[in-house]
N, C-alpha and C. Protein backbone atom coordinates (compact mmCIF):
# COMPACT_ATOMS: atom_id res chain seq x y z
N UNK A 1 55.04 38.46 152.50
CA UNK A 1 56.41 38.79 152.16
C UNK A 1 56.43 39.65 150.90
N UNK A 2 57.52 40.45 150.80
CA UNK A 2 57.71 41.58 149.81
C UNK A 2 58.11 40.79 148.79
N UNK A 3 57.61 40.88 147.58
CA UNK A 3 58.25 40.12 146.30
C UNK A 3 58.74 41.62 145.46
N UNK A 4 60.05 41.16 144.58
CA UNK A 4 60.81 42.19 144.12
C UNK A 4 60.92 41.50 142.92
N UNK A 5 60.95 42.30 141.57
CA UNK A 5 61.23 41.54 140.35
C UNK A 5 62.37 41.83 139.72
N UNK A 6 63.27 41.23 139.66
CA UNK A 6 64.56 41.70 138.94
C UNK A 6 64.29 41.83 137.41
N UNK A 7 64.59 42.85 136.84
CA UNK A 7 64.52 42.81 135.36
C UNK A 7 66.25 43.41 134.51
N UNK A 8 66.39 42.65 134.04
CA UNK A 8 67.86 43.06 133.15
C UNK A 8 67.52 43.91 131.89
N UNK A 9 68.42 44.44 131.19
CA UNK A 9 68.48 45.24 129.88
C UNK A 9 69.36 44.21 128.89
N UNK A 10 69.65 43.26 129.65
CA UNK A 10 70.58 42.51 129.22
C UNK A 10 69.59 41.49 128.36
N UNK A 11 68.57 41.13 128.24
CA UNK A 11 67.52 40.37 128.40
C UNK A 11 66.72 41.02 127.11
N UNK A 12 66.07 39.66 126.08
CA UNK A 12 65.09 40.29 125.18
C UNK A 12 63.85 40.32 126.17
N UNK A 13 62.96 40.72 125.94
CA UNK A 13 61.51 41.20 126.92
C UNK A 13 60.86 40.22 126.45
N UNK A 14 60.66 39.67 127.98
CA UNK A 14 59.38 38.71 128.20
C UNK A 14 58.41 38.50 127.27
N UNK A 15 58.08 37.31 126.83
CA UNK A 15 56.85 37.13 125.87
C UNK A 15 55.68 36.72 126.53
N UNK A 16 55.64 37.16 127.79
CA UNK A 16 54.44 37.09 128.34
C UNK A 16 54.41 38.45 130.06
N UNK A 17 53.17 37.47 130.59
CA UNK A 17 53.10 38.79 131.80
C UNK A 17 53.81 37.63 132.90
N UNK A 18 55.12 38.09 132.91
CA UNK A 18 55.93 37.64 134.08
C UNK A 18 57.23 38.18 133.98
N UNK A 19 58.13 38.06 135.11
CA UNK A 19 59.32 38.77 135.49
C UNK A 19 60.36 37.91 135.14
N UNK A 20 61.68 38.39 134.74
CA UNK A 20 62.65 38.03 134.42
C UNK A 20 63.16 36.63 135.62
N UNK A 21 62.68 37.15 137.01
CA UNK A 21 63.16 36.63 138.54
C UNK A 21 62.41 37.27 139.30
N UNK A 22 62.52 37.07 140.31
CA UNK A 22 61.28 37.60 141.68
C UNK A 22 62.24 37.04 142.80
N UNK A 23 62.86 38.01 143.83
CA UNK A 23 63.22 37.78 145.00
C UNK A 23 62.27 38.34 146.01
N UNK A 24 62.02 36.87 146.69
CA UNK A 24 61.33 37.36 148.06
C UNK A 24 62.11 36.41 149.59
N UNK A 25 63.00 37.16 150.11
CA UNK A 25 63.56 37.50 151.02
C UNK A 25 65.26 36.96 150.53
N UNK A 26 65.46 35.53 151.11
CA UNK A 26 66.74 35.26 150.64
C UNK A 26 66.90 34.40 149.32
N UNK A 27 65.24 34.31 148.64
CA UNK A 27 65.13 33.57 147.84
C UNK A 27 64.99 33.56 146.33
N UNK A 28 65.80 33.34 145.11
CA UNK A 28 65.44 34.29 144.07
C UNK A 28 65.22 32.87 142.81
N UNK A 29 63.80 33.04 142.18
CA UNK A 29 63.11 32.08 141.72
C UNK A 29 63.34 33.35 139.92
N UNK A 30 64.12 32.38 138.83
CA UNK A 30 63.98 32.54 137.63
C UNK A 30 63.14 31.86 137.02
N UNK A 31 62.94 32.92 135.96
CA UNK A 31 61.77 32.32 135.31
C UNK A 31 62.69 31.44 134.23
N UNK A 32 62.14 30.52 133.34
CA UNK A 32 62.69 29.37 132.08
C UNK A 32 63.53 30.62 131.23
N UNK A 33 64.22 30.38 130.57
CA UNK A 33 64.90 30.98 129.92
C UNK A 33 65.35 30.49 128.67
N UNK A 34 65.25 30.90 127.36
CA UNK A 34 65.29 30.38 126.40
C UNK A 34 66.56 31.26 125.19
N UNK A 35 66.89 30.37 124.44
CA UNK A 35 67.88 31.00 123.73
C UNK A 35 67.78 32.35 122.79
N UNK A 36 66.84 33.04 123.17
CA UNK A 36 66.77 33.97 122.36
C UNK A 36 67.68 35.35 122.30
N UNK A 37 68.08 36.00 121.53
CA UNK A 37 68.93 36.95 121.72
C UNK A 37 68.21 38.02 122.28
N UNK A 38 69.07 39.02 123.19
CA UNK A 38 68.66 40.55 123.28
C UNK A 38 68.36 41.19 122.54
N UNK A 39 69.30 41.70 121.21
CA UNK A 39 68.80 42.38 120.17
C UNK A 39 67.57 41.94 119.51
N UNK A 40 67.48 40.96 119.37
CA UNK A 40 66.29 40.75 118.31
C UNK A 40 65.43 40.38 119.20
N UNK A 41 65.51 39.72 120.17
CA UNK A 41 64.36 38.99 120.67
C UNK A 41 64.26 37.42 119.92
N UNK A 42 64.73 36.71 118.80
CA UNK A 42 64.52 35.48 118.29
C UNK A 42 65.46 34.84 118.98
N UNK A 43 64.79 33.79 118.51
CA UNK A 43 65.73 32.37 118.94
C UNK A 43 67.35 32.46 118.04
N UNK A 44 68.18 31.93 118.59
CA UNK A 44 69.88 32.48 118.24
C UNK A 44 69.87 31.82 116.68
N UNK A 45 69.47 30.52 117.01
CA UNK A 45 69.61 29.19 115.81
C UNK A 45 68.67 28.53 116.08
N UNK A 46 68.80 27.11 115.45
CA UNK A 46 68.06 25.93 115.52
C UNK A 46 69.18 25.05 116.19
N UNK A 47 69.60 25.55 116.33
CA UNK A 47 70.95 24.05 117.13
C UNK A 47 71.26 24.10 118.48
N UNK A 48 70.10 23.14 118.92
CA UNK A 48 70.69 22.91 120.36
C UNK A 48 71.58 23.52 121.29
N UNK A 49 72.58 23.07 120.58
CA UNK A 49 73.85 23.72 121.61
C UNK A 49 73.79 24.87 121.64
N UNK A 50 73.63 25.50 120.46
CA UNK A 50 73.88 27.40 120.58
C UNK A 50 72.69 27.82 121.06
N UNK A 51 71.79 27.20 121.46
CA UNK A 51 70.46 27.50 122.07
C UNK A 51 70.80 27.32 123.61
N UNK A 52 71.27 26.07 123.77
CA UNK A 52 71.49 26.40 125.00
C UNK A 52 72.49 27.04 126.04
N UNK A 53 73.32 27.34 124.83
CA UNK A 53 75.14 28.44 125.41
C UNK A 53 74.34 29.98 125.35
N UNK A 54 73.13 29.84 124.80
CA UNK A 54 72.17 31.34 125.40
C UNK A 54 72.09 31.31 126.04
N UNK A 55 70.81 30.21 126.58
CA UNK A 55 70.41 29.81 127.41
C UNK A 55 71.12 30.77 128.82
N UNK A 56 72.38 30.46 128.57
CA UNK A 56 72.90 30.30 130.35
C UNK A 56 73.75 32.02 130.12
N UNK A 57 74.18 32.63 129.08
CA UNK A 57 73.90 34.10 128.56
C UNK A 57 73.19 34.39 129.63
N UNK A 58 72.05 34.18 129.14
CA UNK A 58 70.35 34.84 129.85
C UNK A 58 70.29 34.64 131.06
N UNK A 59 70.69 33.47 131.41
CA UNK A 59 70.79 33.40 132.62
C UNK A 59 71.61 33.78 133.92
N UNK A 60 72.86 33.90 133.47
CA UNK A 60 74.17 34.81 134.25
C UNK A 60 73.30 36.28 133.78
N UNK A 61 72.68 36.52 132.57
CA UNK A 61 72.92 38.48 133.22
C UNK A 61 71.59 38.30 134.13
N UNK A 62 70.59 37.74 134.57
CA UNK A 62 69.17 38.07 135.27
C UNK A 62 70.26 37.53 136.46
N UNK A 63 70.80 36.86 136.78
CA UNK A 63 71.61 36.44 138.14
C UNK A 63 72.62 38.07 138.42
N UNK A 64 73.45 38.57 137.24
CA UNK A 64 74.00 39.69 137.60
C UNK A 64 73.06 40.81 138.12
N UNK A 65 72.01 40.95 137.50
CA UNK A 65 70.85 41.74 138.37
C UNK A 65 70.29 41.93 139.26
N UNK A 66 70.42 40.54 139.93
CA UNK A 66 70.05 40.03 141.19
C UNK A 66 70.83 40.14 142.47
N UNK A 67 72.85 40.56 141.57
CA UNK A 67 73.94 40.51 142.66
C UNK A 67 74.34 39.27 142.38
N UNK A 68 73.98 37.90 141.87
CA UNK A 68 73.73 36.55 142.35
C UNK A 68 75.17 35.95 141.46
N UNK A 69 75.61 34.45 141.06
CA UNK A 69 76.22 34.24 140.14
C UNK A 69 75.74 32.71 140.26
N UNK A 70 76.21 32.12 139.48
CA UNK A 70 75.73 30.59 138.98
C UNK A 70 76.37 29.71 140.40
N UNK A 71 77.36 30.28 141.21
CA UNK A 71 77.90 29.33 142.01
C UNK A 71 76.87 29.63 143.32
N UNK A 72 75.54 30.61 142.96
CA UNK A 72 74.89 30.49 144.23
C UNK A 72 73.39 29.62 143.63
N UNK A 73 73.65 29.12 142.33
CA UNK A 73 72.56 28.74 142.23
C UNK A 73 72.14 27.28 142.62
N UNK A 74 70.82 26.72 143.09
CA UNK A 74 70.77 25.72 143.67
C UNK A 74 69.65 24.76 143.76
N UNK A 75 68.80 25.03 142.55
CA UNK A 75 68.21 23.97 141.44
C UNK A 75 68.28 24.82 140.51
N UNK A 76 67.40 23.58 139.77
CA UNK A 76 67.09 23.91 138.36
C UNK A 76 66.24 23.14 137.41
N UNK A 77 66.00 23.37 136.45
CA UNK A 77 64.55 23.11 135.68
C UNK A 77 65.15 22.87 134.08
N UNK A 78 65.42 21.65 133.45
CA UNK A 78 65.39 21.74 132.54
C UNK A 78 64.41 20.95 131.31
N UNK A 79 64.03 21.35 130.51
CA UNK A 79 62.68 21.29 129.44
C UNK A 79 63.34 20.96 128.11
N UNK A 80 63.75 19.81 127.61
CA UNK A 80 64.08 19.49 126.77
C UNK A 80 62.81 19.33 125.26
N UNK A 81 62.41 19.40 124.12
CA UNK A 81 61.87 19.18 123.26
C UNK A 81 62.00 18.08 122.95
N UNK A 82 63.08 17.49 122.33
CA UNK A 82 63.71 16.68 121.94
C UNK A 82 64.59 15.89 123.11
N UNK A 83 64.27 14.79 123.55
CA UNK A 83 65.42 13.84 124.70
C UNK A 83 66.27 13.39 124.10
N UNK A 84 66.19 13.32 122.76
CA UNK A 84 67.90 12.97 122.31
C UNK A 84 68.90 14.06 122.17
N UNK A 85 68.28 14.89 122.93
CA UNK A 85 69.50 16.03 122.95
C UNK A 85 69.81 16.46 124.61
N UNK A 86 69.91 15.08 125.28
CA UNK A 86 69.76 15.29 126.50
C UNK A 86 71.28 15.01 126.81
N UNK A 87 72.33 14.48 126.08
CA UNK A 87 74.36 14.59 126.12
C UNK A 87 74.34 15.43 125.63
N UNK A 88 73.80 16.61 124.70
CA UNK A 88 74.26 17.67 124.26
C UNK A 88 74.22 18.82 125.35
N UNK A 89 72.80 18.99 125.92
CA UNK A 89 72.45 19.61 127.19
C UNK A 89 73.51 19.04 127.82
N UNK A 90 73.67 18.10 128.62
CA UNK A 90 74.36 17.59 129.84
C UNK A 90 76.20 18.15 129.56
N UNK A 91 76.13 18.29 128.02
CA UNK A 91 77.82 19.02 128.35
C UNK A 91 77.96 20.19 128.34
N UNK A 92 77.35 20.93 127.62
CA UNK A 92 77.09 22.11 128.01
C UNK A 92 77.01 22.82 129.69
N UNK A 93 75.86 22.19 130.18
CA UNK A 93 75.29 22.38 131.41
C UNK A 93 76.46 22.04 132.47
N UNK A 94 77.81 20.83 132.41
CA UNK A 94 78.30 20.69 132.82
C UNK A 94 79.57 21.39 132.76
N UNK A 95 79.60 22.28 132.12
CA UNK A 95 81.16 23.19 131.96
C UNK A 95 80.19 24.54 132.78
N UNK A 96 79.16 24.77 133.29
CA UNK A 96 78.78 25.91 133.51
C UNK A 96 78.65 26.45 135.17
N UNK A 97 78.74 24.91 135.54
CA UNK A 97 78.66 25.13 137.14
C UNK A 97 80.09 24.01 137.87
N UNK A 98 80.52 23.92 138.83
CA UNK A 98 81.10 23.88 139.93
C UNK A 98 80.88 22.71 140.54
N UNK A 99 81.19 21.67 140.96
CA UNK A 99 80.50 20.73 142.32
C UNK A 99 80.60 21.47 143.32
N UNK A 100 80.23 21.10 144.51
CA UNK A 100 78.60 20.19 144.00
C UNK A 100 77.48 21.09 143.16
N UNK A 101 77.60 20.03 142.36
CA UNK A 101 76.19 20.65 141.02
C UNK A 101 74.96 21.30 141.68
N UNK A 102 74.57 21.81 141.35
CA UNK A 102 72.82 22.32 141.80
C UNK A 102 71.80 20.96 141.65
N UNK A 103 70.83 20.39 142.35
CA UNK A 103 70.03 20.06 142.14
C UNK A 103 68.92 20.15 140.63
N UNK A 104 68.72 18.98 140.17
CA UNK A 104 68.14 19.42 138.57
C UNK A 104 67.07 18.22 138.30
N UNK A 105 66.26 18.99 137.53
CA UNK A 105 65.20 17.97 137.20
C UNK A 105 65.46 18.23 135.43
N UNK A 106 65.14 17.49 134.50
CA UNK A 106 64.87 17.23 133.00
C UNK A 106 64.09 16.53 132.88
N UNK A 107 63.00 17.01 132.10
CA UNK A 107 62.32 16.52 131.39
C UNK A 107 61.97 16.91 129.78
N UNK A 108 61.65 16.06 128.86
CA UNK A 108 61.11 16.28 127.57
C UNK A 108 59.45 16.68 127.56
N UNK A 109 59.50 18.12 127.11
CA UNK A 109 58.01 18.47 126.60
C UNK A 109 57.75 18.53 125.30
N UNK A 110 56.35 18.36 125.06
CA UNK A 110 55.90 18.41 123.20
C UNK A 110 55.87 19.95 122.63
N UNK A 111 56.49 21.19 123.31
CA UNK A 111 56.43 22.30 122.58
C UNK A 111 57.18 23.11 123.84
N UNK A 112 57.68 24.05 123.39
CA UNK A 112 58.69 25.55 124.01
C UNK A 112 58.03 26.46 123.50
N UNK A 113 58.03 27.68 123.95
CA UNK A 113 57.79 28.80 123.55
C UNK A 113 58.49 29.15 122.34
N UNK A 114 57.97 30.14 121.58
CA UNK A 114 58.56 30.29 119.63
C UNK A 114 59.24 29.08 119.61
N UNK A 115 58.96 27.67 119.81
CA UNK A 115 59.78 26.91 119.23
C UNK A 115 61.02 26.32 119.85
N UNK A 116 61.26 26.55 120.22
CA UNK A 116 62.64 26.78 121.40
C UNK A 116 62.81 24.76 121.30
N UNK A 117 64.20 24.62 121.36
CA UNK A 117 64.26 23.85 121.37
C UNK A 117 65.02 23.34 123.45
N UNK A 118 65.39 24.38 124.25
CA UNK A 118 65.17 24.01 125.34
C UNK A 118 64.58 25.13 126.10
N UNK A 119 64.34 24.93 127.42
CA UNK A 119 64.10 25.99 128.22
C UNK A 119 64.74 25.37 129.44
N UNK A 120 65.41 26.59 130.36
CA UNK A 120 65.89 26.32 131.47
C UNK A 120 65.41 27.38 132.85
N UNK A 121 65.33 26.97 133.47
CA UNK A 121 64.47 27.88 134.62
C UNK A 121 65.87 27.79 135.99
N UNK A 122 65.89 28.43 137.33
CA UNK A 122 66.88 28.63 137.96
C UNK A 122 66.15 28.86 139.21
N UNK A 123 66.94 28.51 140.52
CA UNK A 123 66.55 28.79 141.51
C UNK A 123 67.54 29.27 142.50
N UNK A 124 67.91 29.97 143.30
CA UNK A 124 69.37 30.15 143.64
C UNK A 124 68.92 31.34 145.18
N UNK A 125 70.09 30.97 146.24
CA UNK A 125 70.40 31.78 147.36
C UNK A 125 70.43 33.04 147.48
């Protein structure tokens, strides 16, 4: 199957060798996404929340690239640092989508990329 990589301008550039998203046929697999800004490329803050109201920034424009929008998305991947910031995530995350919710996994890891205090990854129609 043909794999296609969506890349945005909207988007600071990858800190590694991988694609913003990759559609191969009806299927479009995002990569984690972290709060960092476009302009600079850094992380926004240190605070959770505004890390993760990027977060989903980053994530609606690689979905606008794709054609796609959050109401076609249908898991998801979230990477917490810290698990006591797992009601801060959860309200956030919950003003951003629709019922029925997408399918979601969370878990807490011992490190993010630059630091990041979450990462969120996407999977969608």
């Amino acid at each position: 199957m043909l794999r296609e990589a969506i890349v945005s301008q909207q988007l600071a550039p990858p800190i590694g060798p991988f694609a913003a998203a990759v559609r191969v046929a009806e299927l479009l697999s995002i990569s984690g996404q972290i709060g960092a800004a476009r302009a600079s490329g850094m992380l926004i803050a240190a605070d959770v929340t505004a890390q993760i109201e990027q977060v989903f920034v980053n994530i609606r424009a690689v979905l606008r690239a794709a054609g796609k929008t959050l109401a076609e998305v249908v898991r998801g991947g979230v990477y917490l640092r810290d698990r006591n910031d797992f009601a801060r995530m959860n309200a956030v995350y919950a003003r951003q989508f629709d019922a029925p919710y997408p399918a979601r996994t969370t878990v807490a890891v011992a490190a993010l990329p630059m630091g990041a205090a979450v990462e969120i990854d996407r999977g969608a129609r």
